[in-house]
PDB file of N, CA and C in Angstrom:
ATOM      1  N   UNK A   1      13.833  10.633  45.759  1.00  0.00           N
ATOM      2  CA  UNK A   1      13.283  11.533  46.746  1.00  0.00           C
ATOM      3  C   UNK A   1      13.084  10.770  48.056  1.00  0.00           C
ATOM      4  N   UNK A   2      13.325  11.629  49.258  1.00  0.00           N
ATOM      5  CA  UNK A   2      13.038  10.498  50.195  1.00  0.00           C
ATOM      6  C   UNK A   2      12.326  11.042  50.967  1.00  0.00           C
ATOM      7  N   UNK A   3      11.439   9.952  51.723  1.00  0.00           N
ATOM      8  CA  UNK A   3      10.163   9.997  52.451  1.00  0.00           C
ATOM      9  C   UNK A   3      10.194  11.442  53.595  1.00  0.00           C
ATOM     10  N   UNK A   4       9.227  11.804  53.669  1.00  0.00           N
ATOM     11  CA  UNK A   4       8.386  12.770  54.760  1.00  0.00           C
ATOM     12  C   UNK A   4       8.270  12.218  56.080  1.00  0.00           C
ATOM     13  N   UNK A   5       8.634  12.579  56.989  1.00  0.00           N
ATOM     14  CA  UNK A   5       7.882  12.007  58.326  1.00  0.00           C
ATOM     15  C   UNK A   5       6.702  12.433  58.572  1.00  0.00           C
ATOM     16  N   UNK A   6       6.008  11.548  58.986  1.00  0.00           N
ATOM     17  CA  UNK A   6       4.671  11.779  59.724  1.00  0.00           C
ATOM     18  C   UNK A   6       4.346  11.884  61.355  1.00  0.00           C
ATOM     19  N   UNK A   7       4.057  13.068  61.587  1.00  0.00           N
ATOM     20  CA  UNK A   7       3.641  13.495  62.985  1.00  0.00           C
ATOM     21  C   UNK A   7       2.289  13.607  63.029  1.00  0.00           C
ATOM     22  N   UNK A   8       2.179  13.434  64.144  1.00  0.00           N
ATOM     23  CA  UNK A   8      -0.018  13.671  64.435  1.00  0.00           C
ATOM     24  C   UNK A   8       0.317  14.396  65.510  1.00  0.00           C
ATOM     25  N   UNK A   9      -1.139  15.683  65.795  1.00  0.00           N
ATOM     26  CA  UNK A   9      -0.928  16.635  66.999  1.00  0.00           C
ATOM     27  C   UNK A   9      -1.316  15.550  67.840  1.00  0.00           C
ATOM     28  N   UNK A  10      -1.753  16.022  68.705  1.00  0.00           N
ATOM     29  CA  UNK A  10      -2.008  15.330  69.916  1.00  0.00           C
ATOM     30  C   UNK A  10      -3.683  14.904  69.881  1.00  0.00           C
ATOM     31  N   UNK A  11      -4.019  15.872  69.557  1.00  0.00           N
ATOM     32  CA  UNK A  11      -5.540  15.844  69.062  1.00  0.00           C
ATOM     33  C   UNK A  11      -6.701  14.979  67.711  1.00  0.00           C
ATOM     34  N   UNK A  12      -5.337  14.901  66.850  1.00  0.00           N
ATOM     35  CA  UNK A  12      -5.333  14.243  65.901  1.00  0.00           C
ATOM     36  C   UNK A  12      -5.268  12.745  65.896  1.00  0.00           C
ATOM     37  N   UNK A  13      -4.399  12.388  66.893  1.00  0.00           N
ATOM     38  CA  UNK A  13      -4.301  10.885  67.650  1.00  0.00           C
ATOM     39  C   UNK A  13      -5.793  10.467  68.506  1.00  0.00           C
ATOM     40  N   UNK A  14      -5.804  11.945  69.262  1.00  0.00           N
ATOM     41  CA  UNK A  14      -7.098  11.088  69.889  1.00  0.00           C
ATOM     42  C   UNK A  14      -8.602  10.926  68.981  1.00  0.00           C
ATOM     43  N   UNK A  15      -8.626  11.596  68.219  1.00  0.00           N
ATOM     44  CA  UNK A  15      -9.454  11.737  67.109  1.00  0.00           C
ATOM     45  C   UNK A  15      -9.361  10.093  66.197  1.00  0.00           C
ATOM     46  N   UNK A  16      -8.140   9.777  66.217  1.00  0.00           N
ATOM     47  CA  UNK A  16      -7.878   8.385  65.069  1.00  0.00           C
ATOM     48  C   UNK A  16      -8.074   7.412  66.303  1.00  0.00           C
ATOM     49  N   UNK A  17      -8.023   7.424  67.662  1.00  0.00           N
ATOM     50  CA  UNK A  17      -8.301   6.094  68.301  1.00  0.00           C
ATOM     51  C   UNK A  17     -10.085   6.139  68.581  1.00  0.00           C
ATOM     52  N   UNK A  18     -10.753   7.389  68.228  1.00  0.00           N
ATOM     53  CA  UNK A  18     -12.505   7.046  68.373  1.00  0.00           C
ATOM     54  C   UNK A  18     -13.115   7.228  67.378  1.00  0.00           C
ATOM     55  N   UNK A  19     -12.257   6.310  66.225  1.00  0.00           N
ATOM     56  CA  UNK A  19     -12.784   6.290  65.222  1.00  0.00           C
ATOM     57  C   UNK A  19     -13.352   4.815  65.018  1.00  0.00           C
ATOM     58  N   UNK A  20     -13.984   4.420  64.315  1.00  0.00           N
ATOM     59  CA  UNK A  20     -14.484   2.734  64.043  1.00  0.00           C
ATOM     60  C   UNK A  20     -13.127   1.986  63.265  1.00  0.00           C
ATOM     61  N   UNK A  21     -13.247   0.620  63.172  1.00  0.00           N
ATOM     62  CA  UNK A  21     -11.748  -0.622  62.859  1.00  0.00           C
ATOM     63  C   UNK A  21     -12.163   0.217  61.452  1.00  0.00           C
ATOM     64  N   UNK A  22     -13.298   0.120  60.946  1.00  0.00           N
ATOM     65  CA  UNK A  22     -13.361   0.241  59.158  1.00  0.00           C
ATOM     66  C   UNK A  22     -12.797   1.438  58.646  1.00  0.00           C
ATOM     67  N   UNK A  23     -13.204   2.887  59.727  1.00  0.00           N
ATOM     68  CA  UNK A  23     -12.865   3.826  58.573  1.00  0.00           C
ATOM     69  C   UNK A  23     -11.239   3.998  59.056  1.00  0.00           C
ATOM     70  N   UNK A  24     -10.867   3.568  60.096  1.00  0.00           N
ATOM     71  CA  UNK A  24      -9.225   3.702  60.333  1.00  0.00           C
ATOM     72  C   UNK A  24      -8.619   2.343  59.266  1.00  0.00           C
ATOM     73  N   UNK A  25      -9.003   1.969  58.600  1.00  0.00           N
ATOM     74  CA  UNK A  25      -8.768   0.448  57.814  1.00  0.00           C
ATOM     75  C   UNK A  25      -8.039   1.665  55.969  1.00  0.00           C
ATOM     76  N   UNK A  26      -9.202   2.397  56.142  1.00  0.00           N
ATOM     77  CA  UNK A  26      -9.474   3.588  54.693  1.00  0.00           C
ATOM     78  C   UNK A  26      -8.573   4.686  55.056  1.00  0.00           C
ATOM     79  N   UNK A  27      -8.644   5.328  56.439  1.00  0.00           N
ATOM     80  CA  UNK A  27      -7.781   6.020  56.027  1.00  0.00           C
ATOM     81  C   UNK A  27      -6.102   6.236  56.515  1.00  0.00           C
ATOM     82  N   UNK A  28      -5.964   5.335  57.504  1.00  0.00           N
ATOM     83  CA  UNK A  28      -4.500   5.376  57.572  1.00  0.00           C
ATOM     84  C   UNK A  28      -3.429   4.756  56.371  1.00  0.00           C
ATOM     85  N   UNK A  29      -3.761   4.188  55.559  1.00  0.00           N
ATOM     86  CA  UNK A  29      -3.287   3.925  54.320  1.00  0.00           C
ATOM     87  C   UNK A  29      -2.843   5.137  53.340  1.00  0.00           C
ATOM     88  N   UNK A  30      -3.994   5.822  53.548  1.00  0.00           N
ATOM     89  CA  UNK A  30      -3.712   7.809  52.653  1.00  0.00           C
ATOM     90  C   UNK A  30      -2.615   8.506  53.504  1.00  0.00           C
ATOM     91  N   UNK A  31      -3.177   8.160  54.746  1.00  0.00           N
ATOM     92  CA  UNK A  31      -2.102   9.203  55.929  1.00  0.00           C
ATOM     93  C   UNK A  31      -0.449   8.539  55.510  1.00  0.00           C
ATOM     94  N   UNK A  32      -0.565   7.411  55.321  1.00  0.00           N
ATOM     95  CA  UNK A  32       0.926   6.615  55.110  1.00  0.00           C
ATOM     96  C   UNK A  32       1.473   7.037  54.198  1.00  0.00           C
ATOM     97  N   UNK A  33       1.015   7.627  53.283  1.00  0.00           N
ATOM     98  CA  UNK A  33       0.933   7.493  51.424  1.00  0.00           C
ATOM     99  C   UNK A  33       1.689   9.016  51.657  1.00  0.00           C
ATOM    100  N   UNK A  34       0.890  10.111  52.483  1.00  0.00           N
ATOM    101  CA  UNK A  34       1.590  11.182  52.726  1.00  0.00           C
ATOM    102  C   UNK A  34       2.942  11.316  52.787  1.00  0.00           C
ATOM    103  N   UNK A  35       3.219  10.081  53.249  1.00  0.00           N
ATOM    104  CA  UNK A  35       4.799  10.314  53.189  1.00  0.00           C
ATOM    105  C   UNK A  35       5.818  10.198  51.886  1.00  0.00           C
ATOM    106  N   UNK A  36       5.391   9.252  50.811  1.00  0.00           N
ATOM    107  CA  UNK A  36       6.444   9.814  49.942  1.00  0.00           C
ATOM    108  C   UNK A  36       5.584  10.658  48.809  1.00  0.00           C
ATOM    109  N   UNK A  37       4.444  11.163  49.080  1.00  0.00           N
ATOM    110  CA  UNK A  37       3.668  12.218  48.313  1.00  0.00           C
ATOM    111  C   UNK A  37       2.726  13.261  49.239  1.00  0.00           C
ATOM    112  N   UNK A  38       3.415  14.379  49.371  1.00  0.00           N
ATOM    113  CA  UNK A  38       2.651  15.042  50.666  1.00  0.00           C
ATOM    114  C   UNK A  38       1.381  15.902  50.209  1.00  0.00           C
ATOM    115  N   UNK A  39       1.414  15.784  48.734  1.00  0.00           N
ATOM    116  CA  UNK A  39       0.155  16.672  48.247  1.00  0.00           C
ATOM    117  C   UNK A  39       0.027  15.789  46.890  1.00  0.00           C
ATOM    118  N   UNK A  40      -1.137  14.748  47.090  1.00  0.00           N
ATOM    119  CA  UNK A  40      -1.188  13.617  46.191  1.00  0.00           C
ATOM    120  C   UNK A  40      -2.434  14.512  45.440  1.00  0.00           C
ATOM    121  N   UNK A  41      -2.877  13.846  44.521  1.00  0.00           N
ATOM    122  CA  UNK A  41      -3.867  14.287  43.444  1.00  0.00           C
ATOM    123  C   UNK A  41      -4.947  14.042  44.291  1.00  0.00           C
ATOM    124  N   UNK A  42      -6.245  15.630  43.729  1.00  0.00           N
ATOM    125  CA  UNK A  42      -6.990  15.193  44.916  1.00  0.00           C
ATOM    126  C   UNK A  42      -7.250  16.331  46.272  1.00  0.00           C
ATOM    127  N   UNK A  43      -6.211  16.287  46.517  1.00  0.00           N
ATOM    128  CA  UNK A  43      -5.885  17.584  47.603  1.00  0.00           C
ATOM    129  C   UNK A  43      -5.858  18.491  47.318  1.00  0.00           C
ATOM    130  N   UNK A  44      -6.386  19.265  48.244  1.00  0.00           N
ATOM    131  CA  UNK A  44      -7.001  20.986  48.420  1.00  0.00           C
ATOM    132  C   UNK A  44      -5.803  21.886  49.258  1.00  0.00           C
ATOM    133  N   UNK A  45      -5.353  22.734  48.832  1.00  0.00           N
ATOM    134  CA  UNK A  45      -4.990  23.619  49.709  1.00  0.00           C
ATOM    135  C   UNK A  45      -6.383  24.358  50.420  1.00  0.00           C
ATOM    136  N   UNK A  46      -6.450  24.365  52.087  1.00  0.00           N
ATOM    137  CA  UNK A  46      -7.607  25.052  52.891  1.00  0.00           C
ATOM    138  C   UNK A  46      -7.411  26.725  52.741  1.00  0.00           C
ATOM    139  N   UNK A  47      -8.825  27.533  52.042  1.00  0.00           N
ATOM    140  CA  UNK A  47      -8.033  28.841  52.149  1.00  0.00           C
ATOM    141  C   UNK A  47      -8.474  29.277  53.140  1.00  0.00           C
ATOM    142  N   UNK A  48      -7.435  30.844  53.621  1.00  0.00           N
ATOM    143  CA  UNK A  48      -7.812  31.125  54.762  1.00  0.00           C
ATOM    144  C   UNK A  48      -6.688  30.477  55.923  1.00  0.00           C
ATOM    145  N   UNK A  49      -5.781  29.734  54.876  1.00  0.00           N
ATOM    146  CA  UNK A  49      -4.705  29.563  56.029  1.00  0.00           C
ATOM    147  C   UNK A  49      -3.804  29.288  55.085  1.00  0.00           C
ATOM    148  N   UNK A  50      -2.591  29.217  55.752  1.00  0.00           N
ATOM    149  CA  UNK A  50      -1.089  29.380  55.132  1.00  0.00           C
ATOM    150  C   UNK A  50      -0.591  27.867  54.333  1.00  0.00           C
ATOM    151  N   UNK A  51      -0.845  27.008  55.656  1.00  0.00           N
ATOM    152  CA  UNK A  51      -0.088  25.978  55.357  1.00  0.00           C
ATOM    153  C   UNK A  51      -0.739  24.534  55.748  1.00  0.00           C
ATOM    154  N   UNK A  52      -2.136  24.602  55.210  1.00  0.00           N
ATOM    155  CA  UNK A  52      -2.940  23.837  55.958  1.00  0.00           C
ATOM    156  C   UNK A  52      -3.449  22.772  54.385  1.00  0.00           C
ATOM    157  N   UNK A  53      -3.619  22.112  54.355  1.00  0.00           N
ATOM    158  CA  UNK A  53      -3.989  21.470  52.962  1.00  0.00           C
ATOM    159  C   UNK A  53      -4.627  19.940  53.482  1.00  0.00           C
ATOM    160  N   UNK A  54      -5.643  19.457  52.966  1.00  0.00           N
ATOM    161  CA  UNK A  54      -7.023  18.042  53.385  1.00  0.00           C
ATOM    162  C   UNK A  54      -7.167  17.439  52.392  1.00  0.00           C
ATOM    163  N   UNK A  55      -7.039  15.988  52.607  1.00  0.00           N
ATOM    164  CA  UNK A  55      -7.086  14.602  51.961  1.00  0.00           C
ATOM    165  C   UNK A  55      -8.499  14.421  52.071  1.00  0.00           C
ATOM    166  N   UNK A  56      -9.441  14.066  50.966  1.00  0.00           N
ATOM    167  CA  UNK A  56     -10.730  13.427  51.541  1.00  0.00           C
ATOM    168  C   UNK A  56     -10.940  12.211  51.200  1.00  0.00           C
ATOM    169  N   UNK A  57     -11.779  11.519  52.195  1.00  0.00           N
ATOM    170  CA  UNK A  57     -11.274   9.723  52.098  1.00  0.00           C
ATOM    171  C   UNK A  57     -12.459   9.358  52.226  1.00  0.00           C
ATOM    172  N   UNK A  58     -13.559   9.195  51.467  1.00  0.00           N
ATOM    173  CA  UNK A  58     -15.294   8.901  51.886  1.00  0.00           C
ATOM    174  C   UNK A  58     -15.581  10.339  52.595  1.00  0.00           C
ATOM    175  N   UNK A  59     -15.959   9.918  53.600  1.00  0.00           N
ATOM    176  CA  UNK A  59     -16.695  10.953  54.544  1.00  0.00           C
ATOM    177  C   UNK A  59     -15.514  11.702  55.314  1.00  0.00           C
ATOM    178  N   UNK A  60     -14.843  11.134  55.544  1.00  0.00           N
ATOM    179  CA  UNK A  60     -13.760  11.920  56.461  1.00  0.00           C
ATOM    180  C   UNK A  60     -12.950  12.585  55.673  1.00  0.00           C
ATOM    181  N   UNK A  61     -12.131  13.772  56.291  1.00  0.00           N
ATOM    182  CA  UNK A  61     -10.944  14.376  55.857  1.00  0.00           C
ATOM    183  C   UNK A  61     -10.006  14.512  56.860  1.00  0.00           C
ATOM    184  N   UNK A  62      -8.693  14.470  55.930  1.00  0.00           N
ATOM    185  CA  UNK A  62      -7.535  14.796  56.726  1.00  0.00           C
ATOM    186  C   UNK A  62      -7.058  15.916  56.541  1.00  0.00           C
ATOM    187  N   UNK A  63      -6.764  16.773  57.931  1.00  0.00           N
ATOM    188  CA  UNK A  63      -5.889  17.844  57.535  1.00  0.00           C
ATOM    189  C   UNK A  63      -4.904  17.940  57.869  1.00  0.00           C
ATOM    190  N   UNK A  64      -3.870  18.375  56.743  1.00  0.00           N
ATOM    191  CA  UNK A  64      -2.582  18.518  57.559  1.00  0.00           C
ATOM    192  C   UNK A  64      -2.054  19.755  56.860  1.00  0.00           C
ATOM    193  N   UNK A  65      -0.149  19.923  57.939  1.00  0.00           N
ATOM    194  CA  UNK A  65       0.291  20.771  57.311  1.00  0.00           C
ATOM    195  C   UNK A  65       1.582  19.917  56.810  1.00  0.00           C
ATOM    196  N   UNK A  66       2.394  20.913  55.405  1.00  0.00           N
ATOM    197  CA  UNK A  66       3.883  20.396  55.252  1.00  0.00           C
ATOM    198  C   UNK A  66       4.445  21.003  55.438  1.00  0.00           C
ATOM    199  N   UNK A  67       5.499  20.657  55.809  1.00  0.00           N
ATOM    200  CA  UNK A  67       7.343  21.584  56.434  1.00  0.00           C
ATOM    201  C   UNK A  67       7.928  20.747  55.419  1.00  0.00           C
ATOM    202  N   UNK A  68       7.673  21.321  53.963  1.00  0.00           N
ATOM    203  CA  UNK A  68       9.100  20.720  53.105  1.00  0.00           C
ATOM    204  C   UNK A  68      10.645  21.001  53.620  1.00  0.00           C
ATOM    205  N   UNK A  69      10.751  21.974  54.301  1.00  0.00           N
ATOM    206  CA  UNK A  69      12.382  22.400  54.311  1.00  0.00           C
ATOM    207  C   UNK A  69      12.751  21.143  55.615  1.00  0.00           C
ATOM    208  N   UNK A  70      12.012  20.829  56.328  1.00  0.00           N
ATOM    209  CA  UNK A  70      12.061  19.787  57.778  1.00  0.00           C
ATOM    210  C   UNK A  70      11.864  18.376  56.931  1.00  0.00           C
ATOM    211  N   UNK A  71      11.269  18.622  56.160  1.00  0.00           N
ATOM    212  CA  UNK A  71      10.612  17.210  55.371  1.00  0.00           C
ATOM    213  C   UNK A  71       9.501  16.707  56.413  1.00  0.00           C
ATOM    214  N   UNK A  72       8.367  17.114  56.656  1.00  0.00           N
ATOM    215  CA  UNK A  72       7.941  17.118  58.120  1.00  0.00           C
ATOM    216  C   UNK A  72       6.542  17.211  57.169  1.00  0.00           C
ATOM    217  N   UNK A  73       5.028  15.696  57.569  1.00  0.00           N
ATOM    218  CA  UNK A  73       3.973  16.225  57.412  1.00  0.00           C
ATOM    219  C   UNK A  73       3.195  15.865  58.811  1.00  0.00           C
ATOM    220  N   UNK A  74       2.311  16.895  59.365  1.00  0.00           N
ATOM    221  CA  UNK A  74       1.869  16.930  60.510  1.00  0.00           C
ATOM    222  C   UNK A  74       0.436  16.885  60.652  1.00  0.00           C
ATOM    223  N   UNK A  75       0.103  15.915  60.959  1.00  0.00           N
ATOM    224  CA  UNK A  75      -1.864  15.921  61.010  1.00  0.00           C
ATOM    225  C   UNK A  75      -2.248  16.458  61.935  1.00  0.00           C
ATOM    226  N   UNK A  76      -3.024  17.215  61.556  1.00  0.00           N
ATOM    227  CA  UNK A  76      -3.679  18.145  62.584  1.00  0.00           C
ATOM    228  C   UNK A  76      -5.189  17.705  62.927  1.00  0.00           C
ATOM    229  N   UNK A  77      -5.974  17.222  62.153  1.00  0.00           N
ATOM    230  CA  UNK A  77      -7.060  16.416  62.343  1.00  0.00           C
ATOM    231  C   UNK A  77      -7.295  15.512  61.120  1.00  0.00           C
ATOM    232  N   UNK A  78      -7.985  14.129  61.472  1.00  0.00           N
ATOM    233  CA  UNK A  78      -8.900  13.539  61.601  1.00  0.00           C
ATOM    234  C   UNK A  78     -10.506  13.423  61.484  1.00  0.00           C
ATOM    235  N   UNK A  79     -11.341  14.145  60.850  1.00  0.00           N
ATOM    236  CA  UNK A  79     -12.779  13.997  61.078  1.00  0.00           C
ATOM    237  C   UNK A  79     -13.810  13.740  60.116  1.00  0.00           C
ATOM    238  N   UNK A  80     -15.019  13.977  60.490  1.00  0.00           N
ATOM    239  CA  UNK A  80     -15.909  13.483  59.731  1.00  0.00           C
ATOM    240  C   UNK A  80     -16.484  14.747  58.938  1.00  0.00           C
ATOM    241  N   UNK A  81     -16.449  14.737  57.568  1.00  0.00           N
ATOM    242  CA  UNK A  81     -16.842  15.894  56.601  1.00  0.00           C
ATOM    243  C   UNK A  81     -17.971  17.168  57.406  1.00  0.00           C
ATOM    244  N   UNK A  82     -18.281  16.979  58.402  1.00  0.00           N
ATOM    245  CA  UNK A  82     -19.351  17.368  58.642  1.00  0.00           C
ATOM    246  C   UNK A  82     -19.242  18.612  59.862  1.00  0.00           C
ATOM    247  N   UNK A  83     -18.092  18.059  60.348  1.00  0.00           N
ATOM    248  CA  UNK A  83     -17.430  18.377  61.298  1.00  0.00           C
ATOM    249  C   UNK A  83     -16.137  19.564  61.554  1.00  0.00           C
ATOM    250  N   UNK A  84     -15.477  18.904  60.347  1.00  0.00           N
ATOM    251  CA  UNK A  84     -13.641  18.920  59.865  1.00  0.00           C
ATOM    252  C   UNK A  84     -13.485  20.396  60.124  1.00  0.00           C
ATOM    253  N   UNK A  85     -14.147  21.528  59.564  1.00  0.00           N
ATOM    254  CA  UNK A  85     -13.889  22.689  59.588  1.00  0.00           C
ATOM    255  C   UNK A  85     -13.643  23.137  60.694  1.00  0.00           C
ATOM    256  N   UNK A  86     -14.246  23.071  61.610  1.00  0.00           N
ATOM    257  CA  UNK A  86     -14.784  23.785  63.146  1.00  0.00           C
ATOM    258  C   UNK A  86     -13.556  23.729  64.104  1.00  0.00           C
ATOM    259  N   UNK A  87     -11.797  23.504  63.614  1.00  0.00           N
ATOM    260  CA  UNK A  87     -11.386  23.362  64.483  1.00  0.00           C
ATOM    261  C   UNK A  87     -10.276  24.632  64.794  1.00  0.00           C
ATOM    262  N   UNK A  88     -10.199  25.868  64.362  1.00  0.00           N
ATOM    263  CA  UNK A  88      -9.685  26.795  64.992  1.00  0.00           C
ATOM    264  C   UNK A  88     -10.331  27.957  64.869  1.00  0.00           C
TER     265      UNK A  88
END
């Protein structure tokens, strides 16, 4: 099987550069991992949306979407459990 690309929105980037060295240490390793497993054990499909599915890594979650037919996974955010929901 071969790997997924990984895209980040735009928002999602700026979200991963005001984060602290430690928790970007935890979770860009999962975000990487996305690529040759785009829905690893663990993961939630978000309901209430189509194509939206979140990694949780300690306190933070990732959300993303997949484009299997593109081979395409796209982070849409970055945040802190507390937070994560509030973004559309």
């Amino acid at each position: 099987m071969s790997d997924y690309t990984i895209t980040f929105a735009q928002s999602a980037r700026k979200e991963l550069e005001h984060l602290s060295v430690n928790v970007i240490r935890r979770v860009f390793p999962k975000i990487e991992n996305l690529a040759q497993n785009p829905r690893p054990s663990g993961c939630r499909k978000l309901q209430g949306f189509k194509n939206l599915w979140r990694i949780r890594i300690g306190d933070y979650r990732v959300i993303y979407q997949v484009f299997d037919d593109e081979m395409v996974v796209d982070i849409v955010a970055v945040r802190h459990r507390s937070r994560v929901y509030r973004f559309r």
